[in-house]
Protein backbone atom coordinates (compact mmCIF):
# COMPACT_ATOMS: atom_id res chain seq x y z
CA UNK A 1 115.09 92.11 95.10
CA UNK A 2 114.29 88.63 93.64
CA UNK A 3 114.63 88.32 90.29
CA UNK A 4 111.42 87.15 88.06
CA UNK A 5 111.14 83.29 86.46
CA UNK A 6 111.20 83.25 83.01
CA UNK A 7 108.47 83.46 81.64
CA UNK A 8 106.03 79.62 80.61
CA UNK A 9 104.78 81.20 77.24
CA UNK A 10 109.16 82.26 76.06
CA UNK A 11 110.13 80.11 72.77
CA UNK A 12 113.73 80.69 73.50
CA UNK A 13 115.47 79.61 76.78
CA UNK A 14 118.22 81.37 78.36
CA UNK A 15 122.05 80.55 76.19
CA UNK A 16 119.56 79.34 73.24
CA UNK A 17 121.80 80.62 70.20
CA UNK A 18 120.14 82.95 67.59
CA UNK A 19 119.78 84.60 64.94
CA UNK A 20 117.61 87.35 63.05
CA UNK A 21 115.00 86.24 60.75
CA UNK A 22 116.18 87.00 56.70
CA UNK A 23 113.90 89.40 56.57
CA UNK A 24 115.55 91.71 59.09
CA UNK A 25 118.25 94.24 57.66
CA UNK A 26 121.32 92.24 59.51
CA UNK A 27 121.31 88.40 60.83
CA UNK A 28 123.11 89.69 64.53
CA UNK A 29 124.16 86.16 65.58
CA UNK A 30 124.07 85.77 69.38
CA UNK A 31 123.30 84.21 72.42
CA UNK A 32 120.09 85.18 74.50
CA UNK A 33 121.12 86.92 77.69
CA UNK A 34 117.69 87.36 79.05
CA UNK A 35 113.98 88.63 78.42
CA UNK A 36 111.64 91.77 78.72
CA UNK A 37 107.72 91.97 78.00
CA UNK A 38 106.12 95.04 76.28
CA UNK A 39 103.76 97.05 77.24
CA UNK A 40 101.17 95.09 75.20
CA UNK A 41 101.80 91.72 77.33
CA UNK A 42 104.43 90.70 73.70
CA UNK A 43 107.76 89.00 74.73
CA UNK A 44 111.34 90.26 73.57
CA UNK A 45 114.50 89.55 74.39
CA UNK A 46 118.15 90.84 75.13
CA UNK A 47 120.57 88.91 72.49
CA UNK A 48 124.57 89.24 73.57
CA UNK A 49 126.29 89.14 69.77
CA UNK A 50 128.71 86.52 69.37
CA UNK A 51 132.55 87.68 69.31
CA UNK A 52 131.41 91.05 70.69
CA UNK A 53 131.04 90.44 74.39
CA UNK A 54 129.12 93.24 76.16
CA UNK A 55 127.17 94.24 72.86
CA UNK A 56 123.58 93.13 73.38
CA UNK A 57 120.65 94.49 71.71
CA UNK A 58 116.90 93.70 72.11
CA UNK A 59 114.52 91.62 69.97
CA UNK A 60 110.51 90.85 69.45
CA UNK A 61 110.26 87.17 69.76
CA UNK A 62 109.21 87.00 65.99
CA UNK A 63 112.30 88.60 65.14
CA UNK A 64 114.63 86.00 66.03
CA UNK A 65 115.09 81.80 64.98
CA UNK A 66 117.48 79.78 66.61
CA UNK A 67 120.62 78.77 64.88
């Protein structure tokens, strides 16, 4: 299986560090680990929290800012 490109539209690069926008219940520093498109054609992405390796959790693009 080969795996996709990322994608020429993403904001964030793969190891870009992050954070969730203030208006989001919890900040979730992290790293991004890697990307995912919605059914709608919208781009998200997996965020791997920092000092908690193997938690990652999934983002909309306008959810996160880098740090």
């Amino acid at each position: 299986m080969t795996r996709p490109s990322w994608p020429a539209d993403a904001k964030f690069e793969f190891g870009d560090s992050v954070q969730c926008v203030e208006s989001y219940p919890y900040r979730f520093p992290g790293t991004i680990a890697g990307w995912y498109r919605q059914h709608k054609g919208k781009l998200g992405y997996s965020v791997s929290r920092d000092g908690d390796p193997g938690n990652v959790e999934n983002f909309s693009e306008r959810r996160l800012e880098r740090r």
